[in-house]
PDBML (XML) file of the C-alpha atoms, coordinates in Angstrom:
<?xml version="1.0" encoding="UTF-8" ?>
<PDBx:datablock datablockName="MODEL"
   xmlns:PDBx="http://pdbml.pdb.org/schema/pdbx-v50.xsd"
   xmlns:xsi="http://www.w3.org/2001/XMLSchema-instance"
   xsi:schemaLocation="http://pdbml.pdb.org/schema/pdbx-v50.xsd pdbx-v50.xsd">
   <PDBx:atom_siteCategory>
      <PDBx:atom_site id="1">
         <PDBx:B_iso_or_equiv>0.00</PDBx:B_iso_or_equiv>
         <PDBx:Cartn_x>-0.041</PDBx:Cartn_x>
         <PDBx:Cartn_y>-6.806</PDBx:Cartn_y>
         <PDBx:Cartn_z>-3.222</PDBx:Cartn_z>
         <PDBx:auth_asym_id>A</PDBx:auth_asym_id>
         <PDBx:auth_atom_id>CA</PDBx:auth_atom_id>
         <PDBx:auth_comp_id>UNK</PDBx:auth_comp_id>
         <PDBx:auth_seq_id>1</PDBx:auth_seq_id>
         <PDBx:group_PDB>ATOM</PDBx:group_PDB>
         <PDBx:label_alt_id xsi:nil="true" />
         <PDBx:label_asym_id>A</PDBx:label_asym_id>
         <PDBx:label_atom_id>CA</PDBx:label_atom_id>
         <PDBx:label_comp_id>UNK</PDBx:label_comp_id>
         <PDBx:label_entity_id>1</PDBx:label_entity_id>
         <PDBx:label_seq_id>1</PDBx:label_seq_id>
         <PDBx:occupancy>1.00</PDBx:occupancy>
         <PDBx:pdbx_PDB_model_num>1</PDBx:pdbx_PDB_model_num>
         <PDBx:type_symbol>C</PDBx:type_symbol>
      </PDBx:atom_site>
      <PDBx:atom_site id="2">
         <PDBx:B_iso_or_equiv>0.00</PDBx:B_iso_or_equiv>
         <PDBx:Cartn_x>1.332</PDBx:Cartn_x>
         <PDBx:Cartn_y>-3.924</PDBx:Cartn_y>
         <PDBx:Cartn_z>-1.302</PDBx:Cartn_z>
         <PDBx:auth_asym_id>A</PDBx:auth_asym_id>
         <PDBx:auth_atom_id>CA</PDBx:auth_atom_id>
         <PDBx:auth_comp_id>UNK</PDBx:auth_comp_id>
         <PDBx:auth_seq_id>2</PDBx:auth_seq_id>
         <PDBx:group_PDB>ATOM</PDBx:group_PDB>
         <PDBx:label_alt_id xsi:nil="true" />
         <PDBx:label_asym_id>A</PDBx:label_asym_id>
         <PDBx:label_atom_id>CA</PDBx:label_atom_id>
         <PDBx:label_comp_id>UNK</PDBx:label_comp_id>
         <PDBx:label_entity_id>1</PDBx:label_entity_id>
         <PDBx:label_seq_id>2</PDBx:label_seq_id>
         <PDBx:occupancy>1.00</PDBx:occupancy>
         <PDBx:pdbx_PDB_model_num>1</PDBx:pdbx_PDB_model_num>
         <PDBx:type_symbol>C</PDBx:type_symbol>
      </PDBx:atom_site>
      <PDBx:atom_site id="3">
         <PDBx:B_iso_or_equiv>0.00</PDBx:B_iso_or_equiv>
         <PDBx:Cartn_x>4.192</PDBx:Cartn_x>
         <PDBx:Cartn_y>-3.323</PDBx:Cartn_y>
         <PDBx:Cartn_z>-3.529</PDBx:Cartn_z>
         <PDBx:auth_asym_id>A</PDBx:auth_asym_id>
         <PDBx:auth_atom_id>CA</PDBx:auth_atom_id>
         <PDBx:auth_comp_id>UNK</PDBx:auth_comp_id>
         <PDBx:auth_seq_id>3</PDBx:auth_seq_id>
         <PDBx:group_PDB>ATOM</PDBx:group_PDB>
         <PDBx:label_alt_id xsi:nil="true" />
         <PDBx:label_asym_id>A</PDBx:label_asym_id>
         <PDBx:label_atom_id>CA</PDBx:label_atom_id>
         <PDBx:label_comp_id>UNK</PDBx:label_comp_id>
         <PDBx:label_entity_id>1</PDBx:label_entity_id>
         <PDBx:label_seq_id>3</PDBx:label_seq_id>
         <PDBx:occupancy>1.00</PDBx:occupancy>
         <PDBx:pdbx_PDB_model_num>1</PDBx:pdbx_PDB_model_num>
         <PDBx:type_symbol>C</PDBx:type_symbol>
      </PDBx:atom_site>
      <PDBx:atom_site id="4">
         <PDBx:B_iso_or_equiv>0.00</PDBx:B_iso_or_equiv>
         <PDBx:Cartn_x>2.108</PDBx:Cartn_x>
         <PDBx:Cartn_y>-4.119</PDBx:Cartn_y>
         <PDBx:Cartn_z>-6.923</PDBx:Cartn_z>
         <PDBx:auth_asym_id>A</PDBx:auth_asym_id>
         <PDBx:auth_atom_id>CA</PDBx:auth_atom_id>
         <PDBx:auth_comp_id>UNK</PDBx:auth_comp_id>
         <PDBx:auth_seq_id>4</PDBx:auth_seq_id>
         <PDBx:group_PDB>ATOM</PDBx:group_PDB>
         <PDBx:label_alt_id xsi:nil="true" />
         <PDBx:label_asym_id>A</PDBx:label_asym_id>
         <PDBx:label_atom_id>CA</PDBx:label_atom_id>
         <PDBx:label_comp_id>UNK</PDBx:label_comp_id>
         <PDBx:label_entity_id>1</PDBx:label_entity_id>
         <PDBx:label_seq_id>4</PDBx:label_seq_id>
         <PDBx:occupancy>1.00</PDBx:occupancy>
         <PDBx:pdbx_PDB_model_num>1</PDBx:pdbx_PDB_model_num>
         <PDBx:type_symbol>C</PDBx:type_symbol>
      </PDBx:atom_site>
      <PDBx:atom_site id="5">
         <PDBx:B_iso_or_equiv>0.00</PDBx:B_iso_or_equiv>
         <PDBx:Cartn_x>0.024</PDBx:Cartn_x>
         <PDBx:Cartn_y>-1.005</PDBx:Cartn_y>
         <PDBx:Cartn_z>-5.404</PDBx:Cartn_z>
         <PDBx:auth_asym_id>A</PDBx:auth_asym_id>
         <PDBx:auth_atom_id>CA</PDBx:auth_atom_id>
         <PDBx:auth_comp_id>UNK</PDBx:auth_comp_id>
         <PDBx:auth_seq_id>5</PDBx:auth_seq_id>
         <PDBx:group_PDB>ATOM</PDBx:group_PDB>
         <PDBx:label_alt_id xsi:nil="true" />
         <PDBx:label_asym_id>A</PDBx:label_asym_id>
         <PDBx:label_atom_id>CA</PDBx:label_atom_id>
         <PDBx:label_comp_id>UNK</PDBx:label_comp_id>
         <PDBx:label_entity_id>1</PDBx:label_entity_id>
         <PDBx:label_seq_id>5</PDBx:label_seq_id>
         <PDBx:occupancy>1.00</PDBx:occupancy>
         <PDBx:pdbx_PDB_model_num>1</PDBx:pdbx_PDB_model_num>
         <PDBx:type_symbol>C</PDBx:type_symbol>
      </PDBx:atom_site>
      <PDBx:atom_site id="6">
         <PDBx:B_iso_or_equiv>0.00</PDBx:B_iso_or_equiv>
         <PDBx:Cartn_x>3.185</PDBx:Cartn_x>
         <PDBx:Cartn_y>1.179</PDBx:Cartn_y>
         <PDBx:Cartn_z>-4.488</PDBx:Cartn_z>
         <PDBx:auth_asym_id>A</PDBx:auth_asym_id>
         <PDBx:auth_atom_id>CA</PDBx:auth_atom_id>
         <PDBx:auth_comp_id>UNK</PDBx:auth_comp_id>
         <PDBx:auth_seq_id>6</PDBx:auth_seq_id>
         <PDBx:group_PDB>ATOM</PDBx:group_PDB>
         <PDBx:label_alt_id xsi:nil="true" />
         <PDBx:label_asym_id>A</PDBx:label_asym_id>
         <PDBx:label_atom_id>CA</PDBx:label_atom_id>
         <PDBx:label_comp_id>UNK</PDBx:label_comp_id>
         <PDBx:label_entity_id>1</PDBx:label_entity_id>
         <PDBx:label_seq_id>6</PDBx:label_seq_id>
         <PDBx:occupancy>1.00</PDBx:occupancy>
         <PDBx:pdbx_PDB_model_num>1</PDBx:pdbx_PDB_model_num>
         <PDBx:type_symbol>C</PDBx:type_symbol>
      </PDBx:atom_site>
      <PDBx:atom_site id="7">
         <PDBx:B_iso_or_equiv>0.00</PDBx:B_iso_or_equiv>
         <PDBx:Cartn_x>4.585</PDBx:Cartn_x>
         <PDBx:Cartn_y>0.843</PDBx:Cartn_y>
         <PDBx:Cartn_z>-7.836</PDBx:Cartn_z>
         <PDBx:auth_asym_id>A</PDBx:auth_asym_id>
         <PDBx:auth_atom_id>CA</PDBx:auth_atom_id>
         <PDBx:auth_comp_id>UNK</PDBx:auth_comp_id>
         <PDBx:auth_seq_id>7</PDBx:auth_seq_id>
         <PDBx:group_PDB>ATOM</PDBx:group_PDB>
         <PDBx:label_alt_id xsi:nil="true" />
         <PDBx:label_asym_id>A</PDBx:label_asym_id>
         <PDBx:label_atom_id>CA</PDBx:label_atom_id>
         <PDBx:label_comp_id>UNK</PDBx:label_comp_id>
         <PDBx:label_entity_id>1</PDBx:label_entity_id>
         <PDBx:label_seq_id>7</PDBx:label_seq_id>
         <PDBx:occupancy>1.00</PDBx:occupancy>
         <PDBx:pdbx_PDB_model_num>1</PDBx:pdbx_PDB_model_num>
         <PDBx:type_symbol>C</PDBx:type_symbol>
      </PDBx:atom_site>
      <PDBx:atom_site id="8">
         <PDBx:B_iso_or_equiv>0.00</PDBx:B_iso_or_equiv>
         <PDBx:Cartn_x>1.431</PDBx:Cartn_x>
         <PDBx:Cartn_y>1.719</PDBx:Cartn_y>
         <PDBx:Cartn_z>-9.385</PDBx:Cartn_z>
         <PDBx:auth_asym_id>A</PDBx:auth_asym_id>
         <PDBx:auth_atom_id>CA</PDBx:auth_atom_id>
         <PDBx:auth_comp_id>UNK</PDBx:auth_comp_id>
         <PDBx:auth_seq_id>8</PDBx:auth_seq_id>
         <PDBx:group_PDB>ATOM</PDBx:group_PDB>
         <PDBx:label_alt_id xsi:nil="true" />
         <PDBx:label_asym_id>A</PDBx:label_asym_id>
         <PDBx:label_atom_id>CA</PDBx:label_atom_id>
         <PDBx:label_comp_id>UNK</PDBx:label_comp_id>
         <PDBx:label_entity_id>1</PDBx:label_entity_id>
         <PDBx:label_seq_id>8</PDBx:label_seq_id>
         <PDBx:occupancy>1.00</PDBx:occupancy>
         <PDBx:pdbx_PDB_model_num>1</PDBx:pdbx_PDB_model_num>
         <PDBx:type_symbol>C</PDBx:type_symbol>
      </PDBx:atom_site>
      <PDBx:atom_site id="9">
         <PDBx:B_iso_or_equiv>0.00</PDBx:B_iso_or_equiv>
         <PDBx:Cartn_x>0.811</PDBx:Cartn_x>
         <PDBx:Cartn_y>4.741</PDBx:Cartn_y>
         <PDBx:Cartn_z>-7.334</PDBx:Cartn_z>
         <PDBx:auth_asym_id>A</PDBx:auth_asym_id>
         <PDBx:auth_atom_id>CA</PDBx:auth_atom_id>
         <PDBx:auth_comp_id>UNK</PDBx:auth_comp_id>
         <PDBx:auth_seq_id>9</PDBx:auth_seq_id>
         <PDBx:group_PDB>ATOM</PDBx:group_PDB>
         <PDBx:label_alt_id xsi:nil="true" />
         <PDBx:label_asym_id>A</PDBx:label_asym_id>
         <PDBx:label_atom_id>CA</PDBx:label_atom_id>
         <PDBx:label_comp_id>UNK</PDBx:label_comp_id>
         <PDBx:label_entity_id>1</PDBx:label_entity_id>
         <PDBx:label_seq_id>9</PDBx:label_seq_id>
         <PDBx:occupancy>1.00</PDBx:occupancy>
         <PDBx:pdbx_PDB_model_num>1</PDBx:pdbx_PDB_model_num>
         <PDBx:type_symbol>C</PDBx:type_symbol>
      </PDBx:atom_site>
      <PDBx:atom_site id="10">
         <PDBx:B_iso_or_equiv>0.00</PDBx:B_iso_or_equiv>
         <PDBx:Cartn_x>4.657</PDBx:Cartn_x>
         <PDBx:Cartn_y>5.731</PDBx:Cartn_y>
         <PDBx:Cartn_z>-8.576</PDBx:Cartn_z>
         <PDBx:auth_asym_id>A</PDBx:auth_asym_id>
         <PDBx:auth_atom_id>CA</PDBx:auth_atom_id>
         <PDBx:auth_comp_id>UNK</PDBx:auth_comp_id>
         <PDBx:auth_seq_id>10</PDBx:auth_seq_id>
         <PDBx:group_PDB>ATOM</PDBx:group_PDB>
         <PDBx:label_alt_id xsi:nil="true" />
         <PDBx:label_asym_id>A</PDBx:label_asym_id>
         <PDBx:label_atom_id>CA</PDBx:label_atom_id>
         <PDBx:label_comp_id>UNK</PDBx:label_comp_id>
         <PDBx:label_entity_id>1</PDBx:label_entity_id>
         <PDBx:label_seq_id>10</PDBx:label_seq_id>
         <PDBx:occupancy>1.00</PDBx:occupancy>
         <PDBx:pdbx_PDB_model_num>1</PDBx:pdbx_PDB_model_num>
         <PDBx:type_symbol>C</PDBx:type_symbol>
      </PDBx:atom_site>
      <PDBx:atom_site id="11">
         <PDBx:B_iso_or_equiv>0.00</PDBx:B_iso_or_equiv>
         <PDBx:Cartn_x>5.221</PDBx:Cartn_x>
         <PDBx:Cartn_y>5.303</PDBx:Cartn_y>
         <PDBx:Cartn_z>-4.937</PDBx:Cartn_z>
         <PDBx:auth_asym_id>A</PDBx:auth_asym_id>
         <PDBx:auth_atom_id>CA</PDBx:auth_atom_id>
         <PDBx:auth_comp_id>UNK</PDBx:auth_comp_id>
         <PDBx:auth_seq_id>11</PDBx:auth_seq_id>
         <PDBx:group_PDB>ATOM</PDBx:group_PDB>
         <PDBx:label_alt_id xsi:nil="true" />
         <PDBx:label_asym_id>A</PDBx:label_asym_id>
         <PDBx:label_atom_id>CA</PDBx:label_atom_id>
         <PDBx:label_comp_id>UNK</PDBx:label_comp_id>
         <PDBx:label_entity_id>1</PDBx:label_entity_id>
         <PDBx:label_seq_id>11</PDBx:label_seq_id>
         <PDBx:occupancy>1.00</PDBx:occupancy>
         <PDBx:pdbx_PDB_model_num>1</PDBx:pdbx_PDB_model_num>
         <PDBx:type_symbol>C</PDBx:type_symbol>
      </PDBx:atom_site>
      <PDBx:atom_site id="12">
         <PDBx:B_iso_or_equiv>0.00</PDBx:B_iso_or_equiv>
         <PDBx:Cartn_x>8.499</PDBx:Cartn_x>
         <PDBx:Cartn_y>2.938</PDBx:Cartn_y>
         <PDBx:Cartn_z>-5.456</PDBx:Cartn_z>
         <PDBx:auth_asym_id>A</PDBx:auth_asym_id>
         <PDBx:auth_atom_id>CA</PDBx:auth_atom_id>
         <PDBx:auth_comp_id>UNK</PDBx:auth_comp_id>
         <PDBx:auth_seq_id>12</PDBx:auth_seq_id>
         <PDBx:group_PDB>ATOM</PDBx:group_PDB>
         <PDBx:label_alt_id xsi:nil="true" />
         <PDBx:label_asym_id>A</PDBx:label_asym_id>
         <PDBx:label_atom_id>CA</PDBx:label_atom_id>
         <PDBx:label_comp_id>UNK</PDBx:label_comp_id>
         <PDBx:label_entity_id>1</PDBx:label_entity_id>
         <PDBx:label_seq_id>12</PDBx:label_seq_id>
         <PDBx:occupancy>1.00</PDBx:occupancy>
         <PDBx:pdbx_PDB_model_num>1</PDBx:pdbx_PDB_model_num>
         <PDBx:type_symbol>C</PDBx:type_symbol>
      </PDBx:atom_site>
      <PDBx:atom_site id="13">
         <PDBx:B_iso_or_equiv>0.00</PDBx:B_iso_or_equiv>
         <PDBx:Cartn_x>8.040</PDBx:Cartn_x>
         <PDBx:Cartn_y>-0.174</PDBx:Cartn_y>
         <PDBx:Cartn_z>-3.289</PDBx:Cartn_z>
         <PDBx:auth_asym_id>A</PDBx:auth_asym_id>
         <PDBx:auth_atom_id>CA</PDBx:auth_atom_id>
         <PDBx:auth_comp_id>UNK</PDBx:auth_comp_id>
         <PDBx:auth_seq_id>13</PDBx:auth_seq_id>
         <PDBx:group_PDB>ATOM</PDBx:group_PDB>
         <PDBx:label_alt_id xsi:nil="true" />
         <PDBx:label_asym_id>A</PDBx:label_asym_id>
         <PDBx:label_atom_id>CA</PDBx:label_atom_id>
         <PDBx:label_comp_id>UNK</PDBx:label_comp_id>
         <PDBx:label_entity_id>1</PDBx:label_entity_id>
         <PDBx:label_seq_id>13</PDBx:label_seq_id>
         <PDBx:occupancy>1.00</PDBx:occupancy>
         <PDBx:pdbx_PDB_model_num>1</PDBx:pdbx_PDB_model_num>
         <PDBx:type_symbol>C</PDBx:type_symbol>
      </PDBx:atom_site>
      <PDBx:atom_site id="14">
         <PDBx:B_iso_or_equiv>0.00</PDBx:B_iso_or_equiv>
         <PDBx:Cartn_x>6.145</PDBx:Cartn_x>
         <PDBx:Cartn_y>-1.395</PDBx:Cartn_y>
         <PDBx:Cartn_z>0.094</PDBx:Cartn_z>
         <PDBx:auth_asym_id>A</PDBx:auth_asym_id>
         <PDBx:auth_atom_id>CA</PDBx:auth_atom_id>
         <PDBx:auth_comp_id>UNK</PDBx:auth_comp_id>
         <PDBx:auth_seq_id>14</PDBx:auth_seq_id>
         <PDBx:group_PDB>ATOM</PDBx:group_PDB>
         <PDBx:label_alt_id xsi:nil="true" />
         <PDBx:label_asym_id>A</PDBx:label_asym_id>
         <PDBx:label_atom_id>CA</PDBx:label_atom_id>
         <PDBx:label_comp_id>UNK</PDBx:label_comp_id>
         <PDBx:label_entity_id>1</PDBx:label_entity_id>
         <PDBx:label_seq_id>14</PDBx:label_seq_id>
         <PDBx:occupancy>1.00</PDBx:occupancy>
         <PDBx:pdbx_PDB_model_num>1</PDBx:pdbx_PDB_model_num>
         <PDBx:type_symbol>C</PDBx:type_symbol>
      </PDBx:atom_site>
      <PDBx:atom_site id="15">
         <PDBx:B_iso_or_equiv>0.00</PDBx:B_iso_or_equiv>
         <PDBx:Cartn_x>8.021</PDBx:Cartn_x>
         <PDBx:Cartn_y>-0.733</PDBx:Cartn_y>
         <PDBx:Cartn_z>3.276</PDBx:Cartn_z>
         <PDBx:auth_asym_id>A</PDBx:auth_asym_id>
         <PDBx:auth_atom_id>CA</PDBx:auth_atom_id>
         <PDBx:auth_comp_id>UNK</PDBx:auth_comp_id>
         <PDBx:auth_seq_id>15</PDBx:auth_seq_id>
         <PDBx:group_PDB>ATOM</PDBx:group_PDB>
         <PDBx:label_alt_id xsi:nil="true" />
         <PDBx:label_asym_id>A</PDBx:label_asym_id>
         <PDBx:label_atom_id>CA</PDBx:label_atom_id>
         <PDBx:label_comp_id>UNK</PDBx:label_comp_id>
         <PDBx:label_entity_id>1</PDBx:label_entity_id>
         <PDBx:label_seq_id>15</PDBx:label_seq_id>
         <PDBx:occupancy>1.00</PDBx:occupancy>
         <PDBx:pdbx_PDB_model_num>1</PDBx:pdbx_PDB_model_num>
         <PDBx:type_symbol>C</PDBx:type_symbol>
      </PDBx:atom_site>
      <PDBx:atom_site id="16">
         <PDBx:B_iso_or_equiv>0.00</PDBx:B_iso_or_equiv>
         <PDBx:Cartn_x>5.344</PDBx:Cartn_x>
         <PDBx:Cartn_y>-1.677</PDBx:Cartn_y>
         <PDBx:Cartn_z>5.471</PDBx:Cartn_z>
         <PDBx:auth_asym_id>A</PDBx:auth_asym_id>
         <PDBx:auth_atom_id>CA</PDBx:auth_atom_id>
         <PDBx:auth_comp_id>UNK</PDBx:auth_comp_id>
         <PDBx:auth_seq_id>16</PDBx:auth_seq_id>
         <PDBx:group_PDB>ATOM</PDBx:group_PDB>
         <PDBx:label_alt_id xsi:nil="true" />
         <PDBx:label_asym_id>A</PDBx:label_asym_id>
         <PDBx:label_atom_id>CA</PDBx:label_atom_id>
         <PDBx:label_comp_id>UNK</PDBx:label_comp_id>
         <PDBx:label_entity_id>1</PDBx:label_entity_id>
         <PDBx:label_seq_id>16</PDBx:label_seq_id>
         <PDBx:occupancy>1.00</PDBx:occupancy>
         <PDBx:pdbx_PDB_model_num>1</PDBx:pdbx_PDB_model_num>
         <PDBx:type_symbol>C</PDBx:type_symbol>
      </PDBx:atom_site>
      <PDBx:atom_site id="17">
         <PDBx:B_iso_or_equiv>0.00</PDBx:B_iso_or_equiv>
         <PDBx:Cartn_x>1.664</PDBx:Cartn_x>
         <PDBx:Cartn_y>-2.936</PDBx:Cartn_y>
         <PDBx:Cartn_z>5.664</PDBx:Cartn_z>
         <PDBx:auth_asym_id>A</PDBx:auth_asym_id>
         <PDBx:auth_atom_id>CA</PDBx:auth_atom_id>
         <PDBx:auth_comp_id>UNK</PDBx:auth_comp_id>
         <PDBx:auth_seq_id>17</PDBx:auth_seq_id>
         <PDBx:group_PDB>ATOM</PDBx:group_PDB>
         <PDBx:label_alt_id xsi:nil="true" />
         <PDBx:label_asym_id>A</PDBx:label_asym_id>
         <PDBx:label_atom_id>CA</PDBx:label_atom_id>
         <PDBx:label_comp_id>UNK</PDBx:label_comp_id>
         <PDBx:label_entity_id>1</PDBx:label_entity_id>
         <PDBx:label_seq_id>17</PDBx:label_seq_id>
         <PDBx:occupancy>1.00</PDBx:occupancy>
         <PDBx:pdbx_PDB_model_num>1</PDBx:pdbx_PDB_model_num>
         <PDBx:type_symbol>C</PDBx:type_symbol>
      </PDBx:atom_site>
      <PDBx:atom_site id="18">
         <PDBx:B_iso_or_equiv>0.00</PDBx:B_iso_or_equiv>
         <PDBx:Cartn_x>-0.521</PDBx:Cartn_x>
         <PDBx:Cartn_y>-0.844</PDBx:Cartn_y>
         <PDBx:Cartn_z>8.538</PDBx:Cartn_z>
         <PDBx:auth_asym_id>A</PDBx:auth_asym_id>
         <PDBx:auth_atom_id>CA</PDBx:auth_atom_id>
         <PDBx:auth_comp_id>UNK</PDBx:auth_comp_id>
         <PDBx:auth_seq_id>18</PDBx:auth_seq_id>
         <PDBx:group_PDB>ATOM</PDBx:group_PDB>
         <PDBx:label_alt_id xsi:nil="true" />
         <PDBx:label_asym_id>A</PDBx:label_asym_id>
         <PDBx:label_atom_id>CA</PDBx:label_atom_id>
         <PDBx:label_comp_id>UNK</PDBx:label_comp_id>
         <PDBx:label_entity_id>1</PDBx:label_entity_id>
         <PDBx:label_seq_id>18</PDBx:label_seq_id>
         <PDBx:occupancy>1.00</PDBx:occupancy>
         <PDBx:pdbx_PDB_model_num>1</PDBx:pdbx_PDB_model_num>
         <PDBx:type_symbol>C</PDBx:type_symbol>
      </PDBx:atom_site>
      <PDBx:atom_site id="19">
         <PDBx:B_iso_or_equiv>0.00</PDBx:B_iso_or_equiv>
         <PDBx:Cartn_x>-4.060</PDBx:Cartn_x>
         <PDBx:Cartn_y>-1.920</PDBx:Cartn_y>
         <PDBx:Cartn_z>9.593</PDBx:Cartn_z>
         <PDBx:auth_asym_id>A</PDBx:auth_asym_id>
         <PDBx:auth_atom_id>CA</PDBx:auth_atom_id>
         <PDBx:auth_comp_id>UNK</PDBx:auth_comp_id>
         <PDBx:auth_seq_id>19</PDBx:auth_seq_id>
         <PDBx:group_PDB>ATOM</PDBx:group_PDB>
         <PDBx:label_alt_id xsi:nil="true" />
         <PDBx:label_asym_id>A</PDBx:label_asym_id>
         <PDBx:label_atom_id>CA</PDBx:label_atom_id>
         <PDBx:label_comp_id>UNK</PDBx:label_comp_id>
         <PDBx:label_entity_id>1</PDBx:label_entity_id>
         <PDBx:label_seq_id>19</PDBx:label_seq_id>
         <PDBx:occupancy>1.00</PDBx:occupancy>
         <PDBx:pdbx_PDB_model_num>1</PDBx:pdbx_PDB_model_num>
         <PDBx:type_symbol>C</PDBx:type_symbol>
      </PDBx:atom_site>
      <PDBx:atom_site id="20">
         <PDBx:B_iso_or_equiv>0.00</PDBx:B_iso_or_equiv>
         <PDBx:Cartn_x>-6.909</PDBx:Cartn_x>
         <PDBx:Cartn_y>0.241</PDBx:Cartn_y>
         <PDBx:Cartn_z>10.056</PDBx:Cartn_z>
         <PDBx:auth_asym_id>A</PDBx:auth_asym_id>
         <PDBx:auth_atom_id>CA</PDBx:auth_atom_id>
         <PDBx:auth_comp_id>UNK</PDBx:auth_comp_id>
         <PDBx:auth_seq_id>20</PDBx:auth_seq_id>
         <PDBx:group_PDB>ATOM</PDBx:group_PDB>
         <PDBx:label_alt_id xsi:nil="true" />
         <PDBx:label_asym_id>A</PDBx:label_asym_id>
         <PDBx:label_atom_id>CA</PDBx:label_atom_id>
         <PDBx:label_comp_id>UNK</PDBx:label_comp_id>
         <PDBx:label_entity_id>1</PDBx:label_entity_id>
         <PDBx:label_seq_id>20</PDBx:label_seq_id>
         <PDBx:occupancy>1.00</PDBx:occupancy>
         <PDBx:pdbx_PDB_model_num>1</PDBx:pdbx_PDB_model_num>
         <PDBx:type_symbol>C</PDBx:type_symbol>
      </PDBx:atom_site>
      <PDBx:atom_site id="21">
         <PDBx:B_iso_or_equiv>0.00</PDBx:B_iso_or_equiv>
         <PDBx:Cartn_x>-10.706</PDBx:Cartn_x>
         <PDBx:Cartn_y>0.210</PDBx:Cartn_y>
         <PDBx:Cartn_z>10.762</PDBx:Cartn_z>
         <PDBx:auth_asym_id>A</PDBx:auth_asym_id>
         <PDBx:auth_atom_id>CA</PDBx:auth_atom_id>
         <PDBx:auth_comp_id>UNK</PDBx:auth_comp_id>
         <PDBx:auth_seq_id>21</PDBx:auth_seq_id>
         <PDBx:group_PDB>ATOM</PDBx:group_PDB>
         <PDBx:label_alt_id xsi:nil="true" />
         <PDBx:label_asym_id>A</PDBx:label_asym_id>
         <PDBx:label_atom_id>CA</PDBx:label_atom_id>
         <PDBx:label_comp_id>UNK</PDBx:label_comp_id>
         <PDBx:label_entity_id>1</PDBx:label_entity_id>
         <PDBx:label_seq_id>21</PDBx:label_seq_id>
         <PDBx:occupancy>1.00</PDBx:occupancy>
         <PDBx:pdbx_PDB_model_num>1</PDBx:pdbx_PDB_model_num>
         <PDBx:type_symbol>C</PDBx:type_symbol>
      </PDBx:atom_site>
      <PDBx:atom_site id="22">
         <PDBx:B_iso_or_equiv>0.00</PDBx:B_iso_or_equiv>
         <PDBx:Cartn_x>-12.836</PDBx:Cartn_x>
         <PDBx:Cartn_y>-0.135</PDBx:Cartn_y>
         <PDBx:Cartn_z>7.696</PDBx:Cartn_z>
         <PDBx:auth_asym_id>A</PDBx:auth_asym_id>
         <PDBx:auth_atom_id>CA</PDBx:auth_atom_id>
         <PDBx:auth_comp_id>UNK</PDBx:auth_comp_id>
         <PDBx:auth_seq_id>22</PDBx:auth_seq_id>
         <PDBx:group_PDB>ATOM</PDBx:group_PDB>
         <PDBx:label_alt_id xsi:nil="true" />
         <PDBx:label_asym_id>A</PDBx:label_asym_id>
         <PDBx:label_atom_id>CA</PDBx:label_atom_id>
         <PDBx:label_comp_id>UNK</PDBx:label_comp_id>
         <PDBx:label_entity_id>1</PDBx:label_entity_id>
         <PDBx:label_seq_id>22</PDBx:label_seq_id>
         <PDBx:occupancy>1.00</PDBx:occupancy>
         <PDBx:pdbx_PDB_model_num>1</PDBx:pdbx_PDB_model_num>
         <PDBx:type_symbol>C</PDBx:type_symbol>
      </PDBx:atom_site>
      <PDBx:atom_site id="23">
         <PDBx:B_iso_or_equiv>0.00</PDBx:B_iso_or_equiv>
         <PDBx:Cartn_x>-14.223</PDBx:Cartn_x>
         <PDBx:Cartn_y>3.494</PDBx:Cartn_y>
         <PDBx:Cartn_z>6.858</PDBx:Cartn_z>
         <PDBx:auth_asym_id>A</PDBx:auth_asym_id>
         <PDBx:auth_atom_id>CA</PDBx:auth_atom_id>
         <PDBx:auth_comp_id>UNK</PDBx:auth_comp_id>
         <PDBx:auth_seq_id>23</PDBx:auth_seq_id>
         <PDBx:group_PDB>ATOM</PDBx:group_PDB>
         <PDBx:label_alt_id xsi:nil="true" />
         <PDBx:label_asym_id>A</PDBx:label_asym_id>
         <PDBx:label_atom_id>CA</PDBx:label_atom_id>
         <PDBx:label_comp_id>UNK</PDBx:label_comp_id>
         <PDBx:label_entity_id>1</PDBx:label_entity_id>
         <PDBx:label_seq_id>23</PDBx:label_seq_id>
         <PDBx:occupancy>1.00</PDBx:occupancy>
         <PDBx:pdbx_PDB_model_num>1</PDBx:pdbx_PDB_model_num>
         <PDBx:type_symbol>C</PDBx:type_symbol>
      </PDBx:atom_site>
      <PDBx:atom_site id="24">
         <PDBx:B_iso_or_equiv>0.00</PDBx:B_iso_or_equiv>
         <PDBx:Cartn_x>-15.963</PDBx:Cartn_x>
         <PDBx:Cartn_y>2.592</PDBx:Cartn_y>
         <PDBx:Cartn_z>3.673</PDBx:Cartn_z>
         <PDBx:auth_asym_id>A</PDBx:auth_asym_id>
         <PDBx:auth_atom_id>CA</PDBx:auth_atom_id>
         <PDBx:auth_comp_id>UNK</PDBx:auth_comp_id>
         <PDBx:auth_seq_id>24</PDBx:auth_seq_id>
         <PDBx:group_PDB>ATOM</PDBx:group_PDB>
         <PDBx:label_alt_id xsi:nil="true" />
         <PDBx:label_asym_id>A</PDBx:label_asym_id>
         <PDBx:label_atom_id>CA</PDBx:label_atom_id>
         <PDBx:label_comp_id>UNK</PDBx:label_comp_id>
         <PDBx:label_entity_id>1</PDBx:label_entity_id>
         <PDBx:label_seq_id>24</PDBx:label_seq_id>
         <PDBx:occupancy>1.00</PDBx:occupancy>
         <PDBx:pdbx_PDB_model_num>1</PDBx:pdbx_PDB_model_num>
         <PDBx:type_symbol>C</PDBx:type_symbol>
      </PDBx:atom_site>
   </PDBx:atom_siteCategory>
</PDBx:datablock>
């Protein structure tokens, strides 16, 4: 998922997955 998002961004691929509080 993270790398399907990366790429899509133009972002080249995931190096790693952080966690955070939801905000939204």
């Amino acid at each position: 998922e993270a790398t399907v998002l990366c790429r899509t961004l133009g972002c080249g691929d995931a190096l790693q997955r952080p966690s955070f509080g939801h905000t939204l």
